[in-house]
PDB file of N, CA and C in Angstrom:
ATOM      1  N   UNK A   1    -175.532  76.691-195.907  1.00  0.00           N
ATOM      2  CA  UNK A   1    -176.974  76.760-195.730  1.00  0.00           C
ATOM      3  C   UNK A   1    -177.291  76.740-194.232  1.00  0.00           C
ATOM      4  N   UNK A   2    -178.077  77.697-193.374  1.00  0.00           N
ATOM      5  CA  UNK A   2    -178.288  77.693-192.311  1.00  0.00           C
ATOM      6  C   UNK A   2    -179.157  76.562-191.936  1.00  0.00           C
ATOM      7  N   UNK A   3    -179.098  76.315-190.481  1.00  0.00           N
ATOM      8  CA  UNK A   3    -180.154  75.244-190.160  1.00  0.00           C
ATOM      9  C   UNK A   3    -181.503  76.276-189.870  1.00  0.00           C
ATOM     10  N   UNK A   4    -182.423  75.626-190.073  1.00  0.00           N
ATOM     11  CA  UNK A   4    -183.558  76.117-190.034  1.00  0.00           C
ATOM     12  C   UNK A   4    -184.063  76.299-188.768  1.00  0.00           C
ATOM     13  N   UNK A   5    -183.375  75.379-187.680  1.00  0.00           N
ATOM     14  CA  UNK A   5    -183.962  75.537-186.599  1.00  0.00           C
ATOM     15  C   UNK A   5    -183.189  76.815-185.600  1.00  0.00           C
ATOM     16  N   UNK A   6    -182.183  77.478-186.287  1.00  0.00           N
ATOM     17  CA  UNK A   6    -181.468  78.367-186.002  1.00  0.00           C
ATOM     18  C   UNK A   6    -181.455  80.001-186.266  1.00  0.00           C
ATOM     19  N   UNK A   7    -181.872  80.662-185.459  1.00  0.00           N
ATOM     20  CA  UNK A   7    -181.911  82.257-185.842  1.00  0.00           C
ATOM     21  C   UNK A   7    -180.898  82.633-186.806  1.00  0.00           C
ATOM     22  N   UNK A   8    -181.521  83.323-187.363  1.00  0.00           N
ATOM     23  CA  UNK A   8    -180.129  84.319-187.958  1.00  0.00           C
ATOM     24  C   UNK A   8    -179.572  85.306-186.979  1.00  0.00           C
ATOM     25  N   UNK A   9    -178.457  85.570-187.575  1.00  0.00           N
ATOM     26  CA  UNK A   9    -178.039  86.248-185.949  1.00  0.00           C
ATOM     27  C   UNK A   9    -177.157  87.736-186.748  1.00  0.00           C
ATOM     28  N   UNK A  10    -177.100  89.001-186.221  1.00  0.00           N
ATOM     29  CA  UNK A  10    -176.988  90.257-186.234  1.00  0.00           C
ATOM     30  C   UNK A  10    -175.645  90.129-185.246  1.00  0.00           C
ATOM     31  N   UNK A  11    -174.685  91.042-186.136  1.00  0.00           N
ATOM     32  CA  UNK A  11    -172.736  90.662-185.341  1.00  0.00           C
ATOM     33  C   UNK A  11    -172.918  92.109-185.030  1.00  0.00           C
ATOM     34  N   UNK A  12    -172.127  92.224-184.018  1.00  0.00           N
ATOM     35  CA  UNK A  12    -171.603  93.589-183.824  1.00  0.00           C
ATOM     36  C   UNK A  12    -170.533  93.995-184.742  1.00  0.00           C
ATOM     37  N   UNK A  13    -170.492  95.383-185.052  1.00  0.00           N
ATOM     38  CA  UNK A  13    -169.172  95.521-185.286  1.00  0.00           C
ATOM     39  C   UNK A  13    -167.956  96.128-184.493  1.00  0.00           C
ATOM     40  N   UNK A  14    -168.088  95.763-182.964  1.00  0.00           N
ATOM     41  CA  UNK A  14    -167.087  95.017-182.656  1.00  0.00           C
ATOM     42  C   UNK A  14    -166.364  93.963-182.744  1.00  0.00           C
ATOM     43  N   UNK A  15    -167.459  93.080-183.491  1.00  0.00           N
ATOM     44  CA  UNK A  15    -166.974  91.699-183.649  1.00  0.00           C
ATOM     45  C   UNK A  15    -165.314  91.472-184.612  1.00  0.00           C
ATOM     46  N   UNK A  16    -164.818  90.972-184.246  1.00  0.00           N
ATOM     47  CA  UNK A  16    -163.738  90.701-185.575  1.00  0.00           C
ATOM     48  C   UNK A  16    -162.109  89.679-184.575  1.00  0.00           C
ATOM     49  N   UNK A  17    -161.598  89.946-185.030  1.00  0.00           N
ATOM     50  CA  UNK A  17    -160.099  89.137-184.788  1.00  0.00           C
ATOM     51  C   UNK A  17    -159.488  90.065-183.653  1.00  0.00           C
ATOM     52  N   UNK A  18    -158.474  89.924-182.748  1.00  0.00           N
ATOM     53  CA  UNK A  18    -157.493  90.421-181.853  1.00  0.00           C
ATOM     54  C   UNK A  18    -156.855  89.675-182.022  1.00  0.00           C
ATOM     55  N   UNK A  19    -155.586  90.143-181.869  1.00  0.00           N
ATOM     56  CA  UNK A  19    -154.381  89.826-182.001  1.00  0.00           C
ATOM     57  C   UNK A  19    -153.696  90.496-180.994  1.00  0.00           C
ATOM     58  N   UNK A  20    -153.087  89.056-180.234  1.00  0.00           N
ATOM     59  CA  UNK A  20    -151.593  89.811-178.675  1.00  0.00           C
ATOM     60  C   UNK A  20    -151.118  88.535-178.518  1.00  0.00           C
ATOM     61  N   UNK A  21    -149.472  89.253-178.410  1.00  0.00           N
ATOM     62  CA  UNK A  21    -148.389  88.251-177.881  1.00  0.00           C
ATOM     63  C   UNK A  21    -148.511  87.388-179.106  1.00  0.00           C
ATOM     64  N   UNK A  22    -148.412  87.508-180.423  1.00  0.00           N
ATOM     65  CA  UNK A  22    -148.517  86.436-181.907  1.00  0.00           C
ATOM     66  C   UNK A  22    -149.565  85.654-181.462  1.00  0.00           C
ATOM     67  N   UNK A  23    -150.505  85.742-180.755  1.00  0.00           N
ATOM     68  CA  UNK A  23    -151.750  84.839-180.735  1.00  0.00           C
ATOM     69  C   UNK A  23    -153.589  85.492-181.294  1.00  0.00           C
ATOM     70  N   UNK A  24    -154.140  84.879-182.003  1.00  0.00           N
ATOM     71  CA  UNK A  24    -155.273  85.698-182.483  1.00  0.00           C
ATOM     72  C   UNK A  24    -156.635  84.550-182.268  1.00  0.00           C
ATOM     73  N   UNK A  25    -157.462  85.710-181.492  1.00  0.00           N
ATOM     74  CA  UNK A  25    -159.205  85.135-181.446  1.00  0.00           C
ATOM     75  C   UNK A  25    -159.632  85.788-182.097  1.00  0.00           C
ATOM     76  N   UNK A  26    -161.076  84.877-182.231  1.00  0.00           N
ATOM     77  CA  UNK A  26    -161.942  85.815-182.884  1.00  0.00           C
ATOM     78  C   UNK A  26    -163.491  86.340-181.388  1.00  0.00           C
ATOM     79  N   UNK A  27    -163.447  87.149-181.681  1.00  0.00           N
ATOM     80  CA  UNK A  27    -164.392  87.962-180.723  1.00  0.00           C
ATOM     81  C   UNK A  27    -165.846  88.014-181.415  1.00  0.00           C
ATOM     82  N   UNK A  28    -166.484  86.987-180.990  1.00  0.00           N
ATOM     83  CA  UNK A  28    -167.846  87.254-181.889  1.00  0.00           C
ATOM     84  C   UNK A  28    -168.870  87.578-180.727  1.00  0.00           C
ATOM     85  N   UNK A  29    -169.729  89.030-180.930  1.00  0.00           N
ATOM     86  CA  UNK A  29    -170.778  89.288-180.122  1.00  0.00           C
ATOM     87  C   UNK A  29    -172.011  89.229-181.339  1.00  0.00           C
ATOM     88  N   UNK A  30    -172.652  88.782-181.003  1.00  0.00           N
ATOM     89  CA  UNK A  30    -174.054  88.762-181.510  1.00  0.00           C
ATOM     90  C   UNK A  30    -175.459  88.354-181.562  1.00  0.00           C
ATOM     91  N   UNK A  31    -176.416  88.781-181.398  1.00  0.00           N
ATOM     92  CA  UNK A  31    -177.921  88.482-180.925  1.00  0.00           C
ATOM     93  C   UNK A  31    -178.648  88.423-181.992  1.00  0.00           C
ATOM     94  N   UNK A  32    -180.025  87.387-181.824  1.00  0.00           N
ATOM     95  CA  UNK A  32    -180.770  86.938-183.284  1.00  0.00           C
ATOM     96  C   UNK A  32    -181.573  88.852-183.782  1.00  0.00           C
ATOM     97  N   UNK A  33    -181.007  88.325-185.022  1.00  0.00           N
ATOM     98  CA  UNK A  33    -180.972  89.263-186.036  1.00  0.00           C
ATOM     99  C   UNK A  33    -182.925  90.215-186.089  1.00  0.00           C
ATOM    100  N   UNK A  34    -182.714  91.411-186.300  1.00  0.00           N
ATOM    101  CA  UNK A  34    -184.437  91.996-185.997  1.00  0.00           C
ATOM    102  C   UNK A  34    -184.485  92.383-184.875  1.00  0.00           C
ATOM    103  N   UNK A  35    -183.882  92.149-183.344  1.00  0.00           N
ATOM    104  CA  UNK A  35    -184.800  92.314-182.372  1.00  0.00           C
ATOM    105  C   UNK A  35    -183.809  93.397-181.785  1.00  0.00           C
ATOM    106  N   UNK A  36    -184.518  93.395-180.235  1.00  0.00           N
ATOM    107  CA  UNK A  36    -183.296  94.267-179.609  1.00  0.00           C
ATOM    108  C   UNK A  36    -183.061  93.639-178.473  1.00  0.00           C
ATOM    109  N   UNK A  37    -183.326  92.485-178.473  1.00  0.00           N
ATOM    110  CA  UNK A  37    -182.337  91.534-177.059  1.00  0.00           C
ATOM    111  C   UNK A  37    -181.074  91.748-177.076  1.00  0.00           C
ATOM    112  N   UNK A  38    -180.263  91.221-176.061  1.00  0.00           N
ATOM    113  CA  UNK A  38    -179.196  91.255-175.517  1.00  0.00           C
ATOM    114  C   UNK A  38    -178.117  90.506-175.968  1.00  0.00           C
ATOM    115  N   UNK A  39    -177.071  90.904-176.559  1.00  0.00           N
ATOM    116  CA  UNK A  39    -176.039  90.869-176.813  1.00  0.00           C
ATOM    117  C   UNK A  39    -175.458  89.564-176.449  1.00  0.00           C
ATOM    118  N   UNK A  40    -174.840  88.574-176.948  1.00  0.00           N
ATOM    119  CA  UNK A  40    -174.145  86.808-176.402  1.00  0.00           C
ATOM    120  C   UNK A  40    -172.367  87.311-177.135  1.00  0.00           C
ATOM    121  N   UNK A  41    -171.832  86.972-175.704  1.00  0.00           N
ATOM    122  CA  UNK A  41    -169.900  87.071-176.514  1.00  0.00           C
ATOM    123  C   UNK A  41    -169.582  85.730-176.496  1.00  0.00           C
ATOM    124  N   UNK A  42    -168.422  85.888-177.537  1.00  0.00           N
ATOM    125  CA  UNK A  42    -168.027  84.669-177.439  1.00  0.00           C
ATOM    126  C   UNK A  42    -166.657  84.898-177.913  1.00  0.00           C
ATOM    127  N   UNK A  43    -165.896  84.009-177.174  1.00  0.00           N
ATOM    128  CA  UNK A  43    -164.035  84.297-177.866  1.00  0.00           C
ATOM    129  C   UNK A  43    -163.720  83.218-178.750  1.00  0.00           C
ATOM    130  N   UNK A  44    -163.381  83.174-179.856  1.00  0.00           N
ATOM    131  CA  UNK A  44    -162.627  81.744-180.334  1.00  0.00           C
ATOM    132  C   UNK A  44    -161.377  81.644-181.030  1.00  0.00           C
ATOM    133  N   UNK A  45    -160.765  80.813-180.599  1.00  0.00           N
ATOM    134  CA  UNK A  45    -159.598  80.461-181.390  1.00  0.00           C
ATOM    135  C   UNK A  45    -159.505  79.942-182.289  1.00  0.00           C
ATOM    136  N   UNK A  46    -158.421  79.569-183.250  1.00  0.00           N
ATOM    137  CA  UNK A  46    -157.690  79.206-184.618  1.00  0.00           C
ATOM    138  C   UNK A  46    -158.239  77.475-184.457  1.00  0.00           C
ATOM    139  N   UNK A  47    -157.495  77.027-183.103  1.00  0.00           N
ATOM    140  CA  UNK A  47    -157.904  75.431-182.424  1.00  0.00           C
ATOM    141  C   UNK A  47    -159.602  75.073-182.166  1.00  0.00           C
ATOM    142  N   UNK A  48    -160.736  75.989-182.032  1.00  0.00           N
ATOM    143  CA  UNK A  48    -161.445  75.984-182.523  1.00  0.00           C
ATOM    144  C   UNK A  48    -162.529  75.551-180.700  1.00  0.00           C
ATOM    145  N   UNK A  49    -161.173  76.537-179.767  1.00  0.00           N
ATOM    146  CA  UNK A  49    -161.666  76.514-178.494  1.00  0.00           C
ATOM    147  C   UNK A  49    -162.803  77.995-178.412  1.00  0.00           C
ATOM    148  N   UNK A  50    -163.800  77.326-177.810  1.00  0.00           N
ATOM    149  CA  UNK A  50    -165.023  78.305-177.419  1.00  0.00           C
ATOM    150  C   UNK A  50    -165.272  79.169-176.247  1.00  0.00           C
ATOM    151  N   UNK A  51    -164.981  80.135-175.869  1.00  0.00           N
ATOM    152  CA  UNK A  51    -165.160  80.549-174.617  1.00  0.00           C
ATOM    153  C   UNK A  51    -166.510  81.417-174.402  1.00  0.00           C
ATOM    154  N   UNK A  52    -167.277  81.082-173.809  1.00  0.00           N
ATOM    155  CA  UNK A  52    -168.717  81.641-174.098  1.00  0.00           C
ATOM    156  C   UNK A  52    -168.882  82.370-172.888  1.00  0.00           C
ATOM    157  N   UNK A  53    -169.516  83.699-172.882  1.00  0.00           N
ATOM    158  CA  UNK A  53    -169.939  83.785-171.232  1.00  0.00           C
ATOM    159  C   UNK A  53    -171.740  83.869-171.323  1.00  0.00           C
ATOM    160  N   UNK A  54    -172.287  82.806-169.958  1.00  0.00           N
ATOM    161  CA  UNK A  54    -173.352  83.018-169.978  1.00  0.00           C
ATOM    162  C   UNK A  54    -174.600  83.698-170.095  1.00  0.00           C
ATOM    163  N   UNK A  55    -173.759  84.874-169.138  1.00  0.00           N
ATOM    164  CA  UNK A  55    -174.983  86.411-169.005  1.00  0.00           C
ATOM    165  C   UNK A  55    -174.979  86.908-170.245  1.00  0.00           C
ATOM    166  N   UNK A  56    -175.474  87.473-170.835  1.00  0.00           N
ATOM    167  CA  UNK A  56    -175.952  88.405-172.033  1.00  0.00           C
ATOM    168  C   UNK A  56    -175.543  89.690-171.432  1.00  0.00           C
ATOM    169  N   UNK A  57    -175.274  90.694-172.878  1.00  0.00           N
ATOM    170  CA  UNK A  57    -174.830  91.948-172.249  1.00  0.00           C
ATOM    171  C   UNK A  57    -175.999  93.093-172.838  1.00  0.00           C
ATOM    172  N   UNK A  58    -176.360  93.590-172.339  1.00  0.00           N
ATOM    173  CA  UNK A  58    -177.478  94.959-172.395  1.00  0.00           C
ATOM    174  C   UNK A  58    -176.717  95.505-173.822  1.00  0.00           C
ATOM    175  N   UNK A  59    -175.585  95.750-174.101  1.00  0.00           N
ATOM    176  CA  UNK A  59    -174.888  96.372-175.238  1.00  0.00           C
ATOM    177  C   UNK A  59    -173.857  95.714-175.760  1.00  0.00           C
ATOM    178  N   UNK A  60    -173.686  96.130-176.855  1.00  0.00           N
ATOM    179  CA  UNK A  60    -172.615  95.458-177.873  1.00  0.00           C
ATOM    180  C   UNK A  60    -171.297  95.747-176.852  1.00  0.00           C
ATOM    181  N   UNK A  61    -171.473  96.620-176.265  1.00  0.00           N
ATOM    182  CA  UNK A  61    -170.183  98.173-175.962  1.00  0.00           C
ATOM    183  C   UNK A  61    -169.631  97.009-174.793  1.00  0.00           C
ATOM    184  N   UNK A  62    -170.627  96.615-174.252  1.00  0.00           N
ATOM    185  CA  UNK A  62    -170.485  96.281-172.510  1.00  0.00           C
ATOM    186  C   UNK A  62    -170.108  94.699-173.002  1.00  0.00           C
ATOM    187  N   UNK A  63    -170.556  94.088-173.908  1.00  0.00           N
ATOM    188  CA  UNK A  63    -169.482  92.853-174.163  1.00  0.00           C
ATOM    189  C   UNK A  63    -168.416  92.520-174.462  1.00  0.00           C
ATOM    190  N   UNK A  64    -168.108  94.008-175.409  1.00  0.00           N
ATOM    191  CA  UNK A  64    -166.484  93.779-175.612  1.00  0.00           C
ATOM    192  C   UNK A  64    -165.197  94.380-175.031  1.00  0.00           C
ATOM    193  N   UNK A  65    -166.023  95.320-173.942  1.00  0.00           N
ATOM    194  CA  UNK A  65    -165.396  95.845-172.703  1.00  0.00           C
ATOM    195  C   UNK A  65    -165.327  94.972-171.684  1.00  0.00           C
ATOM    196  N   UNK A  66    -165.923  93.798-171.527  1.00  0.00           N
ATOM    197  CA  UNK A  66    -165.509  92.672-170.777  1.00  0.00           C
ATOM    198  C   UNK A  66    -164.970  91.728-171.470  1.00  0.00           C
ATOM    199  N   UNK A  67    -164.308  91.049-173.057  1.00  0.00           N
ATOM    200  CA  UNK A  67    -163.718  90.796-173.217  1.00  0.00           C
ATOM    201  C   UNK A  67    -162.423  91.332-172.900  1.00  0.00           C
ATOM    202  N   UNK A  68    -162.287  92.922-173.372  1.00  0.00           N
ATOM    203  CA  UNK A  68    -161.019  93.296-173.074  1.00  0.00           C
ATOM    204  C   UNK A  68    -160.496  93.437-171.806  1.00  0.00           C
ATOM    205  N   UNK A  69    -161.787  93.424-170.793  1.00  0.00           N
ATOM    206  CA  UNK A  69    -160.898  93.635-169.307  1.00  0.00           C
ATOM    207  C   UNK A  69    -160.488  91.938-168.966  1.00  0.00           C
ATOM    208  N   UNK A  70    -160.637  90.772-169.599  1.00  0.00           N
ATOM    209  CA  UNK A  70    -160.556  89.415-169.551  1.00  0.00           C
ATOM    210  C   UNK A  70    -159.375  89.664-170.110  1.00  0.00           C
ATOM    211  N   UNK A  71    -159.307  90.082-171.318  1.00  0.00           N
ATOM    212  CA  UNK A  71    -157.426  90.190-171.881  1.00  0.00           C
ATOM    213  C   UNK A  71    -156.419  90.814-171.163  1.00  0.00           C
ATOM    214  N   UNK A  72    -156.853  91.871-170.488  1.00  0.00           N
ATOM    215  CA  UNK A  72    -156.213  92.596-169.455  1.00  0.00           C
ATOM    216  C   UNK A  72    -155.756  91.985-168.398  1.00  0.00           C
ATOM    217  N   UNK A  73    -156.799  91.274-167.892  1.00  0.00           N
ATOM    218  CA  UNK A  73    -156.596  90.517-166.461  1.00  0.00           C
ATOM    219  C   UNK A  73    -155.922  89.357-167.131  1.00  0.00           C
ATOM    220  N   UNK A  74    -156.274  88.099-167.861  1.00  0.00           N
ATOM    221  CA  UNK A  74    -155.255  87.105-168.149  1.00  0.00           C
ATOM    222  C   UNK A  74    -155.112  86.633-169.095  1.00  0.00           C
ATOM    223  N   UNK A  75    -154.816  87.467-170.136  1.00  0.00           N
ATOM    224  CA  UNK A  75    -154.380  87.634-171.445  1.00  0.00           C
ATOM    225  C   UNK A  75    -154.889  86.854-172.576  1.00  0.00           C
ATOM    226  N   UNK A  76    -154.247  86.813-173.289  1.00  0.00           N
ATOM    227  CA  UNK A  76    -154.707  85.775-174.525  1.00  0.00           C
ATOM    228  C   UNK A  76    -154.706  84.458-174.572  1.00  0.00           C
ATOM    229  N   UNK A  77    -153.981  83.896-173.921  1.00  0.00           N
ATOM    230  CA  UNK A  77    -153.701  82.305-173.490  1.00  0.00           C
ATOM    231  C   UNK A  77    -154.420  81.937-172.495  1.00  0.00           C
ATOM    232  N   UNK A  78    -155.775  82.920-172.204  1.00  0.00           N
ATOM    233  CA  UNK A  78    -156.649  82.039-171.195  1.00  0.00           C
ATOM    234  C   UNK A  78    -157.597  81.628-172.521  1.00  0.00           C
ATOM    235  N   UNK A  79    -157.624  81.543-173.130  1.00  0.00           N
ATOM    236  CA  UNK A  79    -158.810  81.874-174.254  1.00  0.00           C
ATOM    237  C   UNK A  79    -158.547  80.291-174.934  1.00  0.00           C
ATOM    238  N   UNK A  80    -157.058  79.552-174.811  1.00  0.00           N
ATOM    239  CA  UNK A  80    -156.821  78.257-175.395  1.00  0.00           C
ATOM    240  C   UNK A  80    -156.930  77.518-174.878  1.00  0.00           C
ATOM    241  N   UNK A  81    -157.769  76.434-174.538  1.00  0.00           N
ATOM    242  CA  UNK A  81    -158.384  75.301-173.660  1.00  0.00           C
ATOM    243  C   UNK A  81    -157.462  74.388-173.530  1.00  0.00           C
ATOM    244  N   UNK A  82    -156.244  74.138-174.680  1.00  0.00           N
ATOM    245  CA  UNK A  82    -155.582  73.207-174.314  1.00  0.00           C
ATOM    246  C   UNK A  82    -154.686  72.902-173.653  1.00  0.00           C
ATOM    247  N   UNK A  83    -154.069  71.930-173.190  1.00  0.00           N
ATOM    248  CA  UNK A  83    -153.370  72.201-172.100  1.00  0.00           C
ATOM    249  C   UNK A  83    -152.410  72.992-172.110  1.00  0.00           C
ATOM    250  N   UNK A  84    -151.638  73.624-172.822  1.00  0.00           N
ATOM    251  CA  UNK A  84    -151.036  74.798-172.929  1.00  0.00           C
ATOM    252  C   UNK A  84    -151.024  75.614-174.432  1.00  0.00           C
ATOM    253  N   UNK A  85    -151.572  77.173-174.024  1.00  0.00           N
ATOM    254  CA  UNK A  85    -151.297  78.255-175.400  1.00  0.00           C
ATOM    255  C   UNK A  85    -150.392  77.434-176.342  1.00  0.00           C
ATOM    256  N   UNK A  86    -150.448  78.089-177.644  1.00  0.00           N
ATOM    257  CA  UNK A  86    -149.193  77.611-178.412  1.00  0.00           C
ATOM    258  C   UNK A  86    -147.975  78.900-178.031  1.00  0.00           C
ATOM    259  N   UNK A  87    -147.199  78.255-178.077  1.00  0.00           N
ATOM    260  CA  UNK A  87    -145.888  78.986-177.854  1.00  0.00           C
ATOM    261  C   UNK A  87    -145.086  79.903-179.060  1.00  0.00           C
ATOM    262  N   UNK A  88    -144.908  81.146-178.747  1.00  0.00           N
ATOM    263  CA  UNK A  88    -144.358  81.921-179.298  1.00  0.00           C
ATOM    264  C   UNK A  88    -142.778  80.957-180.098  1.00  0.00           C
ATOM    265  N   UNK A  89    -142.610  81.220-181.485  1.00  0.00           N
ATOM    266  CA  UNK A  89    -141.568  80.512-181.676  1.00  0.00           C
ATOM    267  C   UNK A  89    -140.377  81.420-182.099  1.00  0.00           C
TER     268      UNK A  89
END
């Protein structure tokens, strides 16, 4: 049951899971549902670490093109807050 004091919120469908190096986030972009504001990303992990970025993105396109240039530049194990990724076994 949603909280009431909470938008409903409209996902991209970019939104969904990545998977690199046996490690998987989930990539959720999405803005309250109806309007045409700006786009909020967010990365999360399995551990239930949040990586949010502040600015809003003009497009779905342009949020998950800066997730991926974030995976590019320092991969998937920046995304796990704890003191270290889990390790490939």
């Amino acid at each position: 049951m949603a909280n009431d004091n909470e938008p409903d919120l409209e996902y991209s469908e970019l939104s969904g899971e990545v998977t690199e190096d046996g490690l998987t986030v989930l990539v959720d972009i999405s803005r309250p549902a109806g309007t045409q504001l700006d786009w909020h990303l967010a990365v999360i992990t399995p551990e239930d670490d949040v990586t949010e970025w502040e600015e809003p993105f003009a497009t779905d396109r342009e949020a998950y093109e800066e997730f991926l240039a974030t995976l590019q530049r320092d991969g998937i194990r920046s995304f796990f807050l704890g003191d270290e990724a889990p390790r490939l076994q």
